[in-house]
C-alpha atoms as a PDB file:
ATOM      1  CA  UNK A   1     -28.143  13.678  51.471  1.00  0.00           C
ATOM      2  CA  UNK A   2     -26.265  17.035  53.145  1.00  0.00           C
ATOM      3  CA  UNK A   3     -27.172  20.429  52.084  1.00  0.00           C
ATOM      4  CA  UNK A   4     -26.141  20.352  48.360  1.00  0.00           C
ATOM      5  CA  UNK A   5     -23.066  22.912  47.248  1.00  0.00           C
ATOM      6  CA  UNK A   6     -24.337  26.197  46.006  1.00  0.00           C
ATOM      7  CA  UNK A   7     -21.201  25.835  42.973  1.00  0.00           C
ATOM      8  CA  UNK A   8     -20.896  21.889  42.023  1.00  0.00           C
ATOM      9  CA  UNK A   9     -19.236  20.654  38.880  1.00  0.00           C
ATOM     10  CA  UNK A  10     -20.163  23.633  36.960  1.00  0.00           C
ATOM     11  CA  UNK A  11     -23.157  23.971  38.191  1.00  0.00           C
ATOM     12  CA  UNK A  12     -24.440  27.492  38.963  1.00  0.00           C
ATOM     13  CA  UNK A  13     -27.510  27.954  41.347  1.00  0.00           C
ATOM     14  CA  UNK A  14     -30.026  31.071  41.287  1.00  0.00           C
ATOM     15  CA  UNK A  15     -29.477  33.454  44.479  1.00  0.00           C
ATOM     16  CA  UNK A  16     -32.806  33.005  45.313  1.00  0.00           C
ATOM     17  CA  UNK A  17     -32.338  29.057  45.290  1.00  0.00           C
ATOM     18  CA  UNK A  18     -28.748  29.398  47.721  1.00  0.00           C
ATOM     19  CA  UNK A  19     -30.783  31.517  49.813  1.00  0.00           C
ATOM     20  CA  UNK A  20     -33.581  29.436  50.308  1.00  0.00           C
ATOM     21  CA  UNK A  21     -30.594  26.511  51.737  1.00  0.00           C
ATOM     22  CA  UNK A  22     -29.656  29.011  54.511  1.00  0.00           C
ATOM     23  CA  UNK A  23     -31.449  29.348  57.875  1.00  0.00           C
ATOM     24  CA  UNK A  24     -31.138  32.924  59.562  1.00  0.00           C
ATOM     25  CA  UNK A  25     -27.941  32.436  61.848  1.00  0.00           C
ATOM     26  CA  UNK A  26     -28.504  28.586  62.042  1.00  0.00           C
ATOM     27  CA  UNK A  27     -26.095  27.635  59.282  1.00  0.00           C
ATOM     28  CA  UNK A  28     -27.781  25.285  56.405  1.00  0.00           C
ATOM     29  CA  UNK A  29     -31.379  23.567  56.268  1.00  0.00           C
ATOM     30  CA  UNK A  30     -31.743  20.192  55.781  1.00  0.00           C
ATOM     31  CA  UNK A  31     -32.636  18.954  52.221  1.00  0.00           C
ATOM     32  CA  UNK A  32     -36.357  17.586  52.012  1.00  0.00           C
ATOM     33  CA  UNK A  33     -37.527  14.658  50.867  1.00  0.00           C
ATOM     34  CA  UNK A  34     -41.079  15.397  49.679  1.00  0.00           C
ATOM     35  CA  UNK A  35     -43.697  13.681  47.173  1.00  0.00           C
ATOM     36  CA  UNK A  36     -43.136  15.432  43.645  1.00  0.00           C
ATOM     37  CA  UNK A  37     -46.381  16.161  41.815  1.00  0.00           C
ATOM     38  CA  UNK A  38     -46.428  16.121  38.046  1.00  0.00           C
ATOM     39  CA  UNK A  39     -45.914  20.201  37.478  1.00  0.00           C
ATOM     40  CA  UNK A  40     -42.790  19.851  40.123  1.00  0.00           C
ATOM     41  CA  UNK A  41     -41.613  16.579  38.110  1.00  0.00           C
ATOM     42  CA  UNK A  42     -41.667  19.095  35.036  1.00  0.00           C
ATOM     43  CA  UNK A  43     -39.923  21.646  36.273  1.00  0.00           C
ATOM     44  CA  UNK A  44     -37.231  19.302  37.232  1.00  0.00           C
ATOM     45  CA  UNK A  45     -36.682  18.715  33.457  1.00  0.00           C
ATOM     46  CA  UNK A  46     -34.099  20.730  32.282  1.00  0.00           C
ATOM     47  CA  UNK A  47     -34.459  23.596  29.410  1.00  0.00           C
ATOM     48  CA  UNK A  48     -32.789  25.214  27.008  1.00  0.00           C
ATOM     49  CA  UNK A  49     -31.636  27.955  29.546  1.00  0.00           C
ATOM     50  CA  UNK A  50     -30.519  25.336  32.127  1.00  0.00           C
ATOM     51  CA  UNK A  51     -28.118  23.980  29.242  1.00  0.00           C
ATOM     52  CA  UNK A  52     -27.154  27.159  27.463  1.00  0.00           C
ATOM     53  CA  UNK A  53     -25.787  25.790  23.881  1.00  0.00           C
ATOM     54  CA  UNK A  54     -28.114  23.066  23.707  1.00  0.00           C
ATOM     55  CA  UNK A  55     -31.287  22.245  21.930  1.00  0.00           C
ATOM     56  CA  UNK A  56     -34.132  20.059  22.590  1.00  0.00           C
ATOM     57  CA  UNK A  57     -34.496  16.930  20.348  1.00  0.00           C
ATOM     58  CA  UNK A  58     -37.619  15.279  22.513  1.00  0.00           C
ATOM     59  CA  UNK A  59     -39.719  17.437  24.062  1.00  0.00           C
ATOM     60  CA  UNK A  60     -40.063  17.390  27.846  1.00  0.00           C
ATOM     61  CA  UNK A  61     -42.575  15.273  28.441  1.00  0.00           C
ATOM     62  CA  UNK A  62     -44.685  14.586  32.601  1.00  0.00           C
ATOM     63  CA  UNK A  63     -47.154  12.341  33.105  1.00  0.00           C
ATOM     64  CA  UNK A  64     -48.693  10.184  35.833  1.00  0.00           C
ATOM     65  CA  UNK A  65     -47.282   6.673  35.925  1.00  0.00           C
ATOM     66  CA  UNK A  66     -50.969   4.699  35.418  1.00  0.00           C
ATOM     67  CA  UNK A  67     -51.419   7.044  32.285  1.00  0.00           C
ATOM     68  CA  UNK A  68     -48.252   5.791  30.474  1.00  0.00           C
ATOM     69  CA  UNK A  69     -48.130   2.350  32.273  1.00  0.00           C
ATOM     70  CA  UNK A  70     -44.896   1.135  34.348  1.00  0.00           C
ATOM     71  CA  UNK A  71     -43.795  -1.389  31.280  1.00  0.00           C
ATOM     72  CA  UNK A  72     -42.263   2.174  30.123  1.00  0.00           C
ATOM     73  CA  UNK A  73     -39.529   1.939  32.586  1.00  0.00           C
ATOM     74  CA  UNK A  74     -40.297  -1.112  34.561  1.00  0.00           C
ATOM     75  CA  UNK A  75     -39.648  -3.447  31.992  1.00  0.00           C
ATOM     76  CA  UNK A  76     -40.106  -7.010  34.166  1.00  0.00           C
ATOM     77  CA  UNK A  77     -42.976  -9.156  34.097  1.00  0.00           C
ATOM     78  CA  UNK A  78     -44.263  -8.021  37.137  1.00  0.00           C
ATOM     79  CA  UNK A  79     -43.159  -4.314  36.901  1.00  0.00           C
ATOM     80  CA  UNK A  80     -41.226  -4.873  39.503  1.00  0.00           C
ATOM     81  CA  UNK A  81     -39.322  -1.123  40.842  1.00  0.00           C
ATOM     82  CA  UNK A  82     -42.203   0.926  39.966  1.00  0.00           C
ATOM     83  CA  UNK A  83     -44.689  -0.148  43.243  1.00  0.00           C
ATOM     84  CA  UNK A  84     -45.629   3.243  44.598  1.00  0.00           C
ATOM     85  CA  UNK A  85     -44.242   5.215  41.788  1.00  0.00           C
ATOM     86  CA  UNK A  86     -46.718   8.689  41.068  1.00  0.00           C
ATOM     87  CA  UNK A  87     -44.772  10.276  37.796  1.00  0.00           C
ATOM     88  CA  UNK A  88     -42.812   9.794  34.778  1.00  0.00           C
ATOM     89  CA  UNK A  89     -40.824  12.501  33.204  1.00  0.00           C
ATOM     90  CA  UNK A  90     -38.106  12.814  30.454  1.00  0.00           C
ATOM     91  CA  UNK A  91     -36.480  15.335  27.837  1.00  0.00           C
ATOM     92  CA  UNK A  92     -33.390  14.454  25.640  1.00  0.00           C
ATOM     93  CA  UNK A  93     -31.004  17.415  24.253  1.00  0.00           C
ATOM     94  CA  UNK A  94     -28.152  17.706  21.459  1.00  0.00           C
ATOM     95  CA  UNK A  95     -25.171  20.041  22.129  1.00  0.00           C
ATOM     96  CA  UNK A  96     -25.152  23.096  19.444  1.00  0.00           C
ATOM     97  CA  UNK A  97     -22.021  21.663  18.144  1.00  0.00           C
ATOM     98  CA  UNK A  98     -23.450  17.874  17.224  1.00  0.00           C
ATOM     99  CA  UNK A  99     -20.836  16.194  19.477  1.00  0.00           C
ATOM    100  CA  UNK A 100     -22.869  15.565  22.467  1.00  0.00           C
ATOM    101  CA  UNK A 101     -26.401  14.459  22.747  1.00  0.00           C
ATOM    102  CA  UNK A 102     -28.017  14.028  26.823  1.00  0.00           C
ATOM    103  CA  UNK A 103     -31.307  12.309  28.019  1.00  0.00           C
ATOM    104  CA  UNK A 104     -32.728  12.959  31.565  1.00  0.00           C
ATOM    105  CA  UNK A 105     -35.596  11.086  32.641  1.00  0.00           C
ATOM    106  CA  UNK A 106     -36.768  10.655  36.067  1.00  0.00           C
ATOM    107  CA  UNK A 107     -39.742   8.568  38.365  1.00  0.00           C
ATOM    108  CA  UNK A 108     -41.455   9.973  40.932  1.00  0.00           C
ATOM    109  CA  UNK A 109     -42.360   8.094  43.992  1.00  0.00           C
ATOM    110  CA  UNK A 110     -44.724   8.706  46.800  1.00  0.00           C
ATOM    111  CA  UNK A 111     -42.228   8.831  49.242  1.00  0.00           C
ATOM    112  CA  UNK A 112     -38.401   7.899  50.001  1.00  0.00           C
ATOM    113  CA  UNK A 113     -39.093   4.578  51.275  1.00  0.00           C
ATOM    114  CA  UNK A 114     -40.591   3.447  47.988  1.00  0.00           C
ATOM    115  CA  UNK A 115     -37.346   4.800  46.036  1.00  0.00           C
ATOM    116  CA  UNK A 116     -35.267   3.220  48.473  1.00  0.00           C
ATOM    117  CA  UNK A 117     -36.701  -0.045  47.613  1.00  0.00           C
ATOM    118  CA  UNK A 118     -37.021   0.479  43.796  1.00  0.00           C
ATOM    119  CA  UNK A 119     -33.295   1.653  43.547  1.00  0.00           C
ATOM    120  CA  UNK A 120     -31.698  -1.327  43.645  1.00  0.00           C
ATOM    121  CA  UNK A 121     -33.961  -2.962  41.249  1.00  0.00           C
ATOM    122  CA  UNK A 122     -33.951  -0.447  38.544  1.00  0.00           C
ATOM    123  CA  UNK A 123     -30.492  -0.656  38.532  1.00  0.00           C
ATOM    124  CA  UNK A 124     -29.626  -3.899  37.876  1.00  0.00           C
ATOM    125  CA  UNK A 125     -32.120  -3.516  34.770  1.00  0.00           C
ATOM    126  CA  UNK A 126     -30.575  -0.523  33.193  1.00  0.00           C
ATOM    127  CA  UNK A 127     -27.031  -1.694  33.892  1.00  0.00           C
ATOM    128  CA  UNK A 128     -28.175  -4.646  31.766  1.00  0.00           C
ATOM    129  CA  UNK A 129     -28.056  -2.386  28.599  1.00  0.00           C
ATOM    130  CA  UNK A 130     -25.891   0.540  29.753  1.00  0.00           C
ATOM    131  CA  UNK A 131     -22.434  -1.182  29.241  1.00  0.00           C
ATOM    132  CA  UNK A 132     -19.920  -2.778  31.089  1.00  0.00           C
ATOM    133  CA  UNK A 133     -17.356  -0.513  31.448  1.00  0.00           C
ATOM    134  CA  UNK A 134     -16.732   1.844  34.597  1.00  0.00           C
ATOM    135  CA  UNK A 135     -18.121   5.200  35.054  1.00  0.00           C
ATOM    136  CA  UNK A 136     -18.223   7.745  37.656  1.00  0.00           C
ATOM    137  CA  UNK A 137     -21.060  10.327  38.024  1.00  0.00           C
ATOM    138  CA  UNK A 138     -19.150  12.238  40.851  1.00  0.00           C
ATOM    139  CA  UNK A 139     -21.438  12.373  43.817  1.00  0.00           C
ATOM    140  CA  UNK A 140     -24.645  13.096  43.265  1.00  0.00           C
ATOM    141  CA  UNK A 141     -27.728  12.686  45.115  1.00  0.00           C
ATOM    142  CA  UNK A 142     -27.746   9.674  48.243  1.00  0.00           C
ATOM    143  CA  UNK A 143     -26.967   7.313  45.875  1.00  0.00           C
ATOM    144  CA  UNK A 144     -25.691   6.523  42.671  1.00  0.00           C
ATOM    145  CA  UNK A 145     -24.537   4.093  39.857  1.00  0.00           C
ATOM    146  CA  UNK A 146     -22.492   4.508  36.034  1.00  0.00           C
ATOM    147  CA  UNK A 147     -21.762   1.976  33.511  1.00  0.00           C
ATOM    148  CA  UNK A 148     -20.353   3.091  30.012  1.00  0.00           C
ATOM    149  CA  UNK A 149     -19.952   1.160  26.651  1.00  0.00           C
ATOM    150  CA  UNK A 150     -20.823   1.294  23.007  1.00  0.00           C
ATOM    151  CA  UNK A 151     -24.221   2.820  21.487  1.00  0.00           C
ATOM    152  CA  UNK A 152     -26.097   1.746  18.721  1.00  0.00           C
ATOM    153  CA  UNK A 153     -23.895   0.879  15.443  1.00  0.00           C
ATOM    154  CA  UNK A 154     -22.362   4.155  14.712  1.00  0.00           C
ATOM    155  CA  UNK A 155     -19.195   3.930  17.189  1.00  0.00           C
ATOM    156  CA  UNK A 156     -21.140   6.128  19.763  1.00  0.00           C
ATOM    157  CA  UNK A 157     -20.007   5.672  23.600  1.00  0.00           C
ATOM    158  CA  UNK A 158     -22.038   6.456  26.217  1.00  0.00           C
ATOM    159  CA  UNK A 159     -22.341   6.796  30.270  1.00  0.00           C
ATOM    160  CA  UNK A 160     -25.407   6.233  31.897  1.00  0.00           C
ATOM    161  CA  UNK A 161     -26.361   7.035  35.187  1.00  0.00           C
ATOM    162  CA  UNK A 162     -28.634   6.447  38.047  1.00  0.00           C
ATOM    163  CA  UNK A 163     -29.401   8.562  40.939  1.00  0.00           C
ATOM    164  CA  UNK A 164     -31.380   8.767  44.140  1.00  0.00           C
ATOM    165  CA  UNK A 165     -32.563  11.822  44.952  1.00  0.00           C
ATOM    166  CA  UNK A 166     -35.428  11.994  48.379  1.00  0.00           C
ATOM    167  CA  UNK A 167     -38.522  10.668  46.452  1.00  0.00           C
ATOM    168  CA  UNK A 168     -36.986  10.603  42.747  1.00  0.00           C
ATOM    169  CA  UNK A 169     -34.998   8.372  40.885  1.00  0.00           C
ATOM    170  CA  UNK A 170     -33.296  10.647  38.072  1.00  0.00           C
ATOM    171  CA  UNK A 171     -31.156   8.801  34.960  1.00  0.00           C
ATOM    172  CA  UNK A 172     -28.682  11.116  33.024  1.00  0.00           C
ATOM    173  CA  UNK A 173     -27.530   9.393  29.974  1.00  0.00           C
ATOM    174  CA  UNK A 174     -25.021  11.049  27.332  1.00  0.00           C
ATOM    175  CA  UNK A 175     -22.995   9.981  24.674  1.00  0.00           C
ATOM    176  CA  UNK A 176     -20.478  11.283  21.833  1.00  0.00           C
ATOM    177  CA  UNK A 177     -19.209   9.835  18.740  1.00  0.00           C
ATOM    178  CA  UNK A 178     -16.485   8.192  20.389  1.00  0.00           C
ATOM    179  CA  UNK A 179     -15.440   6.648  23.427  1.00  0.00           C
ATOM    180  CA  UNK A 180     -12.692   9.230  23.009  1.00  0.00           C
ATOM    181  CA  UNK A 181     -14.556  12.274  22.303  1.00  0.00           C
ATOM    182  CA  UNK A 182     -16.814  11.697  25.674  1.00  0.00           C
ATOM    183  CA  UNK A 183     -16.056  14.168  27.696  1.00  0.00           C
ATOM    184  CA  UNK A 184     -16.520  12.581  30.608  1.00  0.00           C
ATOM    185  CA  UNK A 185     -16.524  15.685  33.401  1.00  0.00           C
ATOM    186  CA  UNK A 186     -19.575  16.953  31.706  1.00  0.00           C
ATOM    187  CA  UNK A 187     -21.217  13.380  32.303  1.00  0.00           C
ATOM    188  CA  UNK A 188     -20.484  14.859  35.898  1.00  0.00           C
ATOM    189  CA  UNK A 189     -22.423  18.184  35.216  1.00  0.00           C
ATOM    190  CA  UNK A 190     -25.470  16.995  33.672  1.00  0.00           C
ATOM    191  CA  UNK A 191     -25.743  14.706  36.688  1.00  0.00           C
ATOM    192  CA  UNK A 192     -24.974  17.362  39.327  1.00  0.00           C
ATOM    193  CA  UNK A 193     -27.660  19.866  37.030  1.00  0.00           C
ATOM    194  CA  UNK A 194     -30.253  16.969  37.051  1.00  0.00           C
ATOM    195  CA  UNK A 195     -29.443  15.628  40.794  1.00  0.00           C
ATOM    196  CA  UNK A 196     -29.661  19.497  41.673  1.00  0.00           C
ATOM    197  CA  UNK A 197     -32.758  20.431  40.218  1.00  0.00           C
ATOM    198  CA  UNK A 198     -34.620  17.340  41.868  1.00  0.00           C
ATOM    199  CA  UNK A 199     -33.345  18.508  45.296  1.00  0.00           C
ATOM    200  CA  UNK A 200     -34.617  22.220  44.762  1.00  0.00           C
ATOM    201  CA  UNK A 201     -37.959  20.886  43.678  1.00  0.00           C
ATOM    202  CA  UNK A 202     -38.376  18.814  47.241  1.00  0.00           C
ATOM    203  CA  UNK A 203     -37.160  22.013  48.931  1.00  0.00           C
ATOM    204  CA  UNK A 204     -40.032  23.546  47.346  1.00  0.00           C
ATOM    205  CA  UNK A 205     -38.036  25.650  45.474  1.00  0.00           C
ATOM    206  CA  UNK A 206     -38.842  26.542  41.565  1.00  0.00           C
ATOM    207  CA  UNK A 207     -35.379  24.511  39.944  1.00  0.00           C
ATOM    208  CA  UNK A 208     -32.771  26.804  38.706  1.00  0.00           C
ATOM    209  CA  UNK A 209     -29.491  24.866  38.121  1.00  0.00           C
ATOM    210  CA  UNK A 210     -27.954  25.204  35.073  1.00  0.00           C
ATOM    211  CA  UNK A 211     -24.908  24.842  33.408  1.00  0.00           C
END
């Protein structure tokens, strides 16, 4: 992945973080790709200031895979996508005005190689349940995947995304109360934000994108 934007999608970065991406007359550093531990993983969760106008409705939760087990998001027999994986993370939010609701949730791996190999695989399983209509996250991360479709009984419509990001894979899932009341650029955000965030965290930066 190149040297992420400073301004993406609506997504504003601290000065401190945009500094950090700039080498003294050298142009832009690389981005990293290093082993999360399970503080970084949850400072990669977003907050309530990273989505001003939003509130928490499940806590952020970080905890090492072989605490939680892999069935929680490796759901074959065989666990199959979460070999090598270190951490599991996730917080969901509602918008202040009830017509959005957002889940992040993320896996940390012990290196890039391991995600590489898990990507494809996880994939496939979510986009068993996500729905099978298109959807674009923009470009997030070094790799990426959308479906959209109906959720639960209630009319909701929802994207859901996956994203590769060095050692992480990051989902961003958000719906509304209608396929027609999705706003569908802020799907784009919340996956920039998220996507964002991970990157700062292997750059061994503290995460400040936000909204």
């Amino acid at each position: 992945m190149g040297t992420t934007p400073m301004r993406t999608a609506g997504i504003r970065w601290a000065a401190t973080g945009a500094a950090a991406l700039l080498l003294a007359g050298c142009g832009a550093a690389e981005d990293a790709a290093t082993a999360l531990d399970k503080a970084q993983v949850a400072s990669v969760l977003p907050d309530e200031d990273a989505l001003p106008g939003w509130g928490i409705t499940k806590k952020p939760s970080a905890a090492a895979m072989d605490e939680v087990g892999p069935g929680a998001v490796c759901l074959s027999a065989k666990n199959e996508g979460c070999e090598d994986s270190a951490f599991l993370g996730s917080v969901s939010f509602q918008r202040d005005d009830e017509n959005a609701r957002a889940s992040f949730w993320m896996v940390a791996y012990k290196d890039e190689k391991a995600t590489e190999a898990a990507y494809d695989v996880l994939w496939k399983q979510t986009a068993r349940t996500a729905g099978k209509d298109e959807a674009d996250l923009g470009s997030p991360g070094a790799e990426r995947d959308a479906a959209a479709g109906p959720m639960g009984y209630d009319g909701a419509y929802a994207v859901t995304g996956q994203i590769r990001v060095g050692t992480a894979l990051l989902w961003v899932s958000s719906d509304a109360r209608s396929e027609k009341a999705l706003d569908r650029d802020l799907v784009k955000d919340l996956a920039a934000l998220f996507s964002d965030r991970a990157q700062q965290a292997q750059n061994g930066e503290e995460p400040s994108a936000r909204l």
